[in-house]
PDB file of N, CA and C in Angstrom:
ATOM      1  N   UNK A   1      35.630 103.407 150.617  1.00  0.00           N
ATOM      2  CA  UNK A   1      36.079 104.745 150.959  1.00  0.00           C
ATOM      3  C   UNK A   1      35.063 105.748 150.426  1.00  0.00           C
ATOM      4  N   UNK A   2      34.879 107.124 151.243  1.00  0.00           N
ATOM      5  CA  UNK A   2      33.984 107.808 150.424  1.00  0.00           C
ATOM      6  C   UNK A   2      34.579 109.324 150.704  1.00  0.00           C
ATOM      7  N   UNK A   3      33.621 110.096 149.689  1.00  0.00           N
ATOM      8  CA  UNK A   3      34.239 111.214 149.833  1.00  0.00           C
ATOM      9  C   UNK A   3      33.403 112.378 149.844  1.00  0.00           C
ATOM     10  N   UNK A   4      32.181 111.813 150.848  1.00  0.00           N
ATOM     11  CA  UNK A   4      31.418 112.344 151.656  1.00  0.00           C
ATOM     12  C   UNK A   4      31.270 112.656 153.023  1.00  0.00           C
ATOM     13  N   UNK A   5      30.911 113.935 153.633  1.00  0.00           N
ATOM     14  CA  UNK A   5      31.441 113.786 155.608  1.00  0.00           C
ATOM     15  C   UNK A   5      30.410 113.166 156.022  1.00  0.00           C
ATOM     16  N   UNK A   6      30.393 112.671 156.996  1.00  0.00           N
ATOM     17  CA  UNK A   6      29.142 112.225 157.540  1.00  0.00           C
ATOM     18  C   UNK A   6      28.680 112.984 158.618  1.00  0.00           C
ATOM     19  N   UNK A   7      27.168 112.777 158.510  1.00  0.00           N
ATOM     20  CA  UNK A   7      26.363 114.236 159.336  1.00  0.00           C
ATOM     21  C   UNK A   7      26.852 113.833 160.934  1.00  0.00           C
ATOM     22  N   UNK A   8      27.719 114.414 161.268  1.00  0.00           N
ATOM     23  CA  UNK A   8      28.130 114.818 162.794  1.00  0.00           C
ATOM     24  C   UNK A   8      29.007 115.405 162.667  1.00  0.00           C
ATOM     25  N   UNK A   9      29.306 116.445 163.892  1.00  0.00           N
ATOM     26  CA  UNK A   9      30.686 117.399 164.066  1.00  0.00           C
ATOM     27  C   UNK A   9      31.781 116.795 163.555  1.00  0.00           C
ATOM     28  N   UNK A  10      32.438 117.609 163.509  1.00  0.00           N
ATOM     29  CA  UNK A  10      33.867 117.050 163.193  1.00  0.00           C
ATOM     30  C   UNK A  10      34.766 116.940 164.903  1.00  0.00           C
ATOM     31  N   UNK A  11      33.906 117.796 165.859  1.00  0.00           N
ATOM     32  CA  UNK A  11      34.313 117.135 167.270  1.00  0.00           C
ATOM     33  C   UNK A  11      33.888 115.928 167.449  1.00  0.00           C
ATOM     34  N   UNK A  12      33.038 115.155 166.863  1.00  0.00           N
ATOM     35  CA  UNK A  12      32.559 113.496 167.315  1.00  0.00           C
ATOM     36  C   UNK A  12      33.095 113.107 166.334  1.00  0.00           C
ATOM     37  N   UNK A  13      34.223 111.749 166.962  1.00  0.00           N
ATOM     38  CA  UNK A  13      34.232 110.660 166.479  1.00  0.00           C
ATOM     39  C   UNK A  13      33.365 109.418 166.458  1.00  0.00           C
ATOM     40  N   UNK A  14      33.328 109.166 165.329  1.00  0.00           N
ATOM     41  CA  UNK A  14      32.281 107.896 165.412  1.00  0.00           C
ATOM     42  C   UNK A  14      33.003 106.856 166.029  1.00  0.00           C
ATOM     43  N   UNK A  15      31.979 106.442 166.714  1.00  0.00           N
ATOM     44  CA  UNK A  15      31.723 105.325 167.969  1.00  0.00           C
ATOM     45  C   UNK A  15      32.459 104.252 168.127  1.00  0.00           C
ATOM     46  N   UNK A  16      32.647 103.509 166.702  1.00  0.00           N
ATOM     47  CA  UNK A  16      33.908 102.431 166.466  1.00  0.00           C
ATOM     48  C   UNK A  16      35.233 103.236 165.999  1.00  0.00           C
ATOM     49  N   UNK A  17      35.622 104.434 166.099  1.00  0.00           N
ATOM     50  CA  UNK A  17      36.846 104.839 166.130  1.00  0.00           C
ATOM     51  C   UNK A  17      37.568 105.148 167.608  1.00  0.00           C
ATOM     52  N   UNK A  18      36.346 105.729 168.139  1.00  0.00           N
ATOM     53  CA  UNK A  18      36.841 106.044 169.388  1.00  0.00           C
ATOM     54  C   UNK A  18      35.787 106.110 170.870  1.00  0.00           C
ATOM     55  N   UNK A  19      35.470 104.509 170.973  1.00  0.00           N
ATOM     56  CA  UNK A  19      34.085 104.495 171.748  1.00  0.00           C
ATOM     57  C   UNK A  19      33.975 105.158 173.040  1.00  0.00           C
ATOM     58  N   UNK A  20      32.869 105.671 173.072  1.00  0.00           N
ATOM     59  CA  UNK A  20      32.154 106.800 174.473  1.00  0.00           C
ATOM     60  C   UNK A  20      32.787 105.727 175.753  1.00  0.00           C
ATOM     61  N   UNK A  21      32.994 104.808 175.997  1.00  0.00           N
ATOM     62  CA  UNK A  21      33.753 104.134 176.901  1.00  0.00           C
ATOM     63  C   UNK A  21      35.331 104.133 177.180  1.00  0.00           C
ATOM     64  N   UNK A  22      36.026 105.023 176.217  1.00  0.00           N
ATOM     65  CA  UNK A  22      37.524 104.586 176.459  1.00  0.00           C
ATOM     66  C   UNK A  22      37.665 105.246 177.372  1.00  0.00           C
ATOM     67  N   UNK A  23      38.686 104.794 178.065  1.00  0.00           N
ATOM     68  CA  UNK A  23      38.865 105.493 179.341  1.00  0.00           C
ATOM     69  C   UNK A  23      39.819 106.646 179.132  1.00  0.00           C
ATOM     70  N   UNK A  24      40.255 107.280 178.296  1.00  0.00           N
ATOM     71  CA  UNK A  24      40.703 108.225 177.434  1.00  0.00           C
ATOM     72  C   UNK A  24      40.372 109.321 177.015  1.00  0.00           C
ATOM     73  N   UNK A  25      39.079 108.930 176.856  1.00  0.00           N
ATOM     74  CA  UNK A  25      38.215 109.804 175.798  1.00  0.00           C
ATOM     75  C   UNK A  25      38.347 110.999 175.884  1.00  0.00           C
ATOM     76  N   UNK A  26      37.804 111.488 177.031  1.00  0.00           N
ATOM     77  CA  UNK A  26      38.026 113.139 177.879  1.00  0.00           C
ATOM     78  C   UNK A  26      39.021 113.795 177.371  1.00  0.00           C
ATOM     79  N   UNK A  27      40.462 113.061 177.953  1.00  0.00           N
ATOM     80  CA  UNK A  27      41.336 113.871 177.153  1.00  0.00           C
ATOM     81  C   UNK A  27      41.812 113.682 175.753  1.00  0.00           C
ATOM     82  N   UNK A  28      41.512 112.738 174.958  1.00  0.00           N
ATOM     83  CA  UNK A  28      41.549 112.613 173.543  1.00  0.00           C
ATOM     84  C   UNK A  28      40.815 113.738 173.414  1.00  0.00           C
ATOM     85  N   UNK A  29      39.757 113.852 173.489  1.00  0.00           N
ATOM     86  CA  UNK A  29      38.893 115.373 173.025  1.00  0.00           C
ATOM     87  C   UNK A  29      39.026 116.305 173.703  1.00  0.00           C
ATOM     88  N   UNK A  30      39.743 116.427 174.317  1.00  0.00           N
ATOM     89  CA  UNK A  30      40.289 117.927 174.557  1.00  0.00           C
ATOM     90  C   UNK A  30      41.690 118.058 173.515  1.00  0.00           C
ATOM     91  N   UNK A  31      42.714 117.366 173.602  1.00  0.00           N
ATOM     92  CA  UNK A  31      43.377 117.592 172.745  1.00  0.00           C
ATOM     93  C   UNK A  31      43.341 117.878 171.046  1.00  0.00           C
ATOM     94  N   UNK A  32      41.754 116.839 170.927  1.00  0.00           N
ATOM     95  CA  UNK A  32      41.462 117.001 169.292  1.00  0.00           C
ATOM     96  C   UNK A  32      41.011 118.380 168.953  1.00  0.00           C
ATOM     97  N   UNK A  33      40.087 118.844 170.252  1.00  0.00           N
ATOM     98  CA  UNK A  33      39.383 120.010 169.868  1.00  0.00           C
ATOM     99  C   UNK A  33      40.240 121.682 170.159  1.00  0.00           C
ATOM    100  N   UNK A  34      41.583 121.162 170.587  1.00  0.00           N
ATOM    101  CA  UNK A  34      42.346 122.027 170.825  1.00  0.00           C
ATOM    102  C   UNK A  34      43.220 122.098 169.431  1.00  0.00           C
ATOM    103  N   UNK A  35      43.439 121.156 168.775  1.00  0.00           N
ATOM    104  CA  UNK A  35      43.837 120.991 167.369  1.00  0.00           C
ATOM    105  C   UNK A  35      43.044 121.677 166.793  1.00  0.00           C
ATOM    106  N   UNK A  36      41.712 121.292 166.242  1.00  0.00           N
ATOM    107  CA  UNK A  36      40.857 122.372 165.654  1.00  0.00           C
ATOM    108  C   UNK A  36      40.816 123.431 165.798  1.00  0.00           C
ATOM    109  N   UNK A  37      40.458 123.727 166.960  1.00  0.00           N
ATOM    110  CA  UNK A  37      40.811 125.596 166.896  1.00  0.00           C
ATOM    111  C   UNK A  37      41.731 125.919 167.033  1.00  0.00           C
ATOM    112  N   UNK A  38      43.067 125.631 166.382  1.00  0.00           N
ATOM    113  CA  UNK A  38      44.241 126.479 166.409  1.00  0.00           C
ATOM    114  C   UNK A  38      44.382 125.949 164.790  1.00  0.00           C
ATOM    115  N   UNK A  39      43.558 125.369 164.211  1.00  0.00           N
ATOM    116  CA  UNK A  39      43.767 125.069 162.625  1.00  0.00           C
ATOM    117  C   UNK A  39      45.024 124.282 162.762  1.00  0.00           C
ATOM    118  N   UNK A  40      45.256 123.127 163.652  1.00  0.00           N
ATOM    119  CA  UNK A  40      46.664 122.332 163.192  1.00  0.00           C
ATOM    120  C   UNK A  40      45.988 121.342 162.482  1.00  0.00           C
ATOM    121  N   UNK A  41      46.888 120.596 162.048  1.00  0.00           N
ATOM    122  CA  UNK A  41      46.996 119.333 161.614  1.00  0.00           C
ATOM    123  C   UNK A  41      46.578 117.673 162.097  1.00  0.00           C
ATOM    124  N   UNK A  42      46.981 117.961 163.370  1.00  0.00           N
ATOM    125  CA  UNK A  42      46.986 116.848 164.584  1.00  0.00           C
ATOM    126  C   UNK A  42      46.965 117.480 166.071  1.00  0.00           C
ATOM    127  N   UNK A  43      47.069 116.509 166.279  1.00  0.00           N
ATOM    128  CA  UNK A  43      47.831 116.610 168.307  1.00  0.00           C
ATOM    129  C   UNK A  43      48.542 115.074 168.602  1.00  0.00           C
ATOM    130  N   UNK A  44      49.006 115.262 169.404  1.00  0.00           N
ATOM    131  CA  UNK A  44      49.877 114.378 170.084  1.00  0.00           C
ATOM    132  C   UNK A  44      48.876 113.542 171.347  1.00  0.00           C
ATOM    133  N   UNK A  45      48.870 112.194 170.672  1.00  0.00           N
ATOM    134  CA  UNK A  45      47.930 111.508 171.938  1.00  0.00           C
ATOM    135  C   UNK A  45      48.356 111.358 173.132  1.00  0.00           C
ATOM    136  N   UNK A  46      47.292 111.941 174.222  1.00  0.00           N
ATOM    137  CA  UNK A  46      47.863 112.139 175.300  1.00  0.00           C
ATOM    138  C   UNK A  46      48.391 110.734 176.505  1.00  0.00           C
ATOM    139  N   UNK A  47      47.944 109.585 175.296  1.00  0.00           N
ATOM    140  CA  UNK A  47      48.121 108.245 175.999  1.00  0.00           C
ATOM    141  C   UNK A  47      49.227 107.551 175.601  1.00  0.00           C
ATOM    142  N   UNK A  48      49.815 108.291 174.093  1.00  0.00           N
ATOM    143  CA  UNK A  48      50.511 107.368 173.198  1.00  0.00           C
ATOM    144  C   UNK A  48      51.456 107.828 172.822  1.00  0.00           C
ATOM    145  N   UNK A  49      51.516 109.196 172.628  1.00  0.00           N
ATOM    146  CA  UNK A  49      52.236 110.302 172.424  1.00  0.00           C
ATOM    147  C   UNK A  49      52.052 110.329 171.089  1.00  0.00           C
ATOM    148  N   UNK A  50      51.488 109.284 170.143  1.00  0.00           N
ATOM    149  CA  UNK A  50      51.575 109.499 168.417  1.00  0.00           C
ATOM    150  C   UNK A  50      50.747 110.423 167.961  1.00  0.00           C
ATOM    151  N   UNK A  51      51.331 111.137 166.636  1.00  0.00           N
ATOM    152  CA  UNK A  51      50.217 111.758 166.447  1.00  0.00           C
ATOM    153  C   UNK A  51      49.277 111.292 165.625  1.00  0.00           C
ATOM    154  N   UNK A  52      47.967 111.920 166.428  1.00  0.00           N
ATOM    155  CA  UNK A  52      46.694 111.605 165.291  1.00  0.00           C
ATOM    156  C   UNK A  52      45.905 112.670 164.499  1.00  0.00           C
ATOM    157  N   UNK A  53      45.541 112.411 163.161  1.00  0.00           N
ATOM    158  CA  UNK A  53      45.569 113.511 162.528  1.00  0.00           C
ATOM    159  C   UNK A  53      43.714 114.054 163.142  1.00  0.00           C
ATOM    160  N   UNK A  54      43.539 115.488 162.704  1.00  0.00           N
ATOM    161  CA  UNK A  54      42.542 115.821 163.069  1.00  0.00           C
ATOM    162  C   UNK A  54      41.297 115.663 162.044  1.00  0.00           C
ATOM    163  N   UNK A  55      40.073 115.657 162.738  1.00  0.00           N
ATOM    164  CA  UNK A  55      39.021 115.798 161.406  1.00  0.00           C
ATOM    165  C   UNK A  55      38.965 117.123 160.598  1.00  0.00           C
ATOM    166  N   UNK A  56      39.490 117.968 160.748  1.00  0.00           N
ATOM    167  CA  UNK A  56      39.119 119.101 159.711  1.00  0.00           C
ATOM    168  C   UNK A  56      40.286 119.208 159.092  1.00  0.00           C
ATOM    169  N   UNK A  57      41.582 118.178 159.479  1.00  0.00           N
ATOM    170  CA  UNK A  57      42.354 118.163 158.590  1.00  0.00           C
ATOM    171  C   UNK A  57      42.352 117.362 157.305  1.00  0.00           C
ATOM    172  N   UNK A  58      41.321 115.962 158.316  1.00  0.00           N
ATOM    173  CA  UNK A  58      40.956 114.273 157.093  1.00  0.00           C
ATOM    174  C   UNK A  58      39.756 115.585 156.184  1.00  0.00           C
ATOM    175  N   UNK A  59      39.248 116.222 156.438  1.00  0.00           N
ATOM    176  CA  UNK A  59      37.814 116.929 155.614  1.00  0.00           C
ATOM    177  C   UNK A  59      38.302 117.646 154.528  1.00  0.00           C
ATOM    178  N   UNK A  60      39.622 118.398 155.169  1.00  0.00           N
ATOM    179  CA  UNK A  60      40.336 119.172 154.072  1.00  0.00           C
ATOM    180  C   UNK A  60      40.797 118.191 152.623  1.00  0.00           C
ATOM    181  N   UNK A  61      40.954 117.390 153.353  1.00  0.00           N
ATOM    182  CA  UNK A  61      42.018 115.995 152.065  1.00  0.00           C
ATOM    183  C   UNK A  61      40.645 115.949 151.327  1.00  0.00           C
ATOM    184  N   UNK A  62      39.873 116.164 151.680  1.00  0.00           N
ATOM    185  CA  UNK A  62      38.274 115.680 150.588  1.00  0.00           C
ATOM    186  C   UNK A  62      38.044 113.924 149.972  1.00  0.00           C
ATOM    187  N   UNK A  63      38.737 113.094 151.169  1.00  0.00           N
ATOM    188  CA  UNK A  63      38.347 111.950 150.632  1.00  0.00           C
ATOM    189  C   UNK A  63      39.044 111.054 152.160  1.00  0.00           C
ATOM    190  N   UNK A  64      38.400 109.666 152.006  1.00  0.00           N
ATOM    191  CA  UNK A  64      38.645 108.808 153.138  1.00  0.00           C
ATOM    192  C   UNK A  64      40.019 108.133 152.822  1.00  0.00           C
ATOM    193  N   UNK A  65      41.131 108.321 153.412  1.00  0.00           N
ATOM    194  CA  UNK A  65      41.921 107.333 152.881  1.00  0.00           C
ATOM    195  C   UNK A  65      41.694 105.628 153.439  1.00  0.00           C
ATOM    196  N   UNK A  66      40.898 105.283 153.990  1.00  0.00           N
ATOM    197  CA  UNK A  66      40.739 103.825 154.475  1.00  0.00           C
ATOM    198  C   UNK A  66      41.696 103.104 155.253  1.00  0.00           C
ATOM    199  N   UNK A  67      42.547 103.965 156.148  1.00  0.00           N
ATOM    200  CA  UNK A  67      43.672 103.667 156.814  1.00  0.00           C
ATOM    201  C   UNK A  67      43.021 103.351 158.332  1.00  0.00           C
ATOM    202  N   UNK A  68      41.883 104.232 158.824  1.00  0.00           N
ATOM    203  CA  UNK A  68      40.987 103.829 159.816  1.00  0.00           C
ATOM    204  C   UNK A  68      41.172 104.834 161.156  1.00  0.00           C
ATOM    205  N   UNK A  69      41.464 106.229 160.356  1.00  0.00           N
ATOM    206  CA  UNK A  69      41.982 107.555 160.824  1.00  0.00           C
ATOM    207  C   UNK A  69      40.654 107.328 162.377  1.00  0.00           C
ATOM    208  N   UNK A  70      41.307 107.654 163.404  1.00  0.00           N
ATOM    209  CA  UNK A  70      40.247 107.583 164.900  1.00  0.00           C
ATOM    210  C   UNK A  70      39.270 109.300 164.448  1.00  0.00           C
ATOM    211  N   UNK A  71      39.679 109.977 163.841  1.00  0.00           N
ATOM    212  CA  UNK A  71      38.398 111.337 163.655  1.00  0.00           C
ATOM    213  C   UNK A  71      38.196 111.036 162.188  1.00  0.00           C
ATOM    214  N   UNK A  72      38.345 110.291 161.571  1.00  0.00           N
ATOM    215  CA  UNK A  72      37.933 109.948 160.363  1.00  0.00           C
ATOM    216  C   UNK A  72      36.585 111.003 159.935  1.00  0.00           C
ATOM    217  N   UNK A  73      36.531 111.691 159.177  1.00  0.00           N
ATOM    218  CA  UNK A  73      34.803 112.690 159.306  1.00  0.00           C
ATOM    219  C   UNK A  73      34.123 111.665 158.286  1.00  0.00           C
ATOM    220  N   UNK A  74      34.005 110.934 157.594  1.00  0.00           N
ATOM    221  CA  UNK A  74      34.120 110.652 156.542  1.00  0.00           C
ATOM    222  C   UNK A  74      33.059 108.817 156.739  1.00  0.00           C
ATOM    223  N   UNK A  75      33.405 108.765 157.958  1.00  0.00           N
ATOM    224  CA  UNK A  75      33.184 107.365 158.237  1.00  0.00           C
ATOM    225  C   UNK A  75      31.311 107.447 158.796  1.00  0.00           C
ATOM    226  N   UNK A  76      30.685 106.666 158.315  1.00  0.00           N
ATOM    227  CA  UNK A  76      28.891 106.670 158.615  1.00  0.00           C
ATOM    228  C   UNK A  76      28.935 105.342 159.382  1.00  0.00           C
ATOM    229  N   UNK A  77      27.090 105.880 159.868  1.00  0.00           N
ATOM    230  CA  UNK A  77      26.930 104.432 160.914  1.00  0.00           C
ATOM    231  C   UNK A  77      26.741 103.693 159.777  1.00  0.00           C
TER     232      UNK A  77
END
């Protein structure tokens, strides 16, 4: 676990959380980045309905919890 961000947006998820192939993706990131700028917490997956928490919310916590958060900021190649 670390409790360092790793150098990319907090709009990119890294690649093994949420790979450039899911057929999802599009609207996973619209919903994440609609979370961010309204300063929530999460959003509601638009595939799953669960919620997933956001990266500037995991950034705020100031540490990785190792649970395997999909915007994890925290997570390096």
């Amino acid at each position: 676990m670390s409790d360092e961000l790793a150098d990319r947006p907090l709009t990119e998820p890294h690649p093994s959380r949420l790979p450039p192939a899911h057929p999802g993706r599009e609207r996973i990131l619209a919903a994440h980045a609609a979370a961010l700028a309204a300063g929530e917490a999460g959003y509601l997956d638009p595939e799953t309905g669960l919620f997933v928490l956001s990266a500037g919310f995991l950034a705020r916590r100031g540490t990785c919890c190792g649970r395997g958060c999909r915007h994890c900021p925290y997570v390096a190649d």
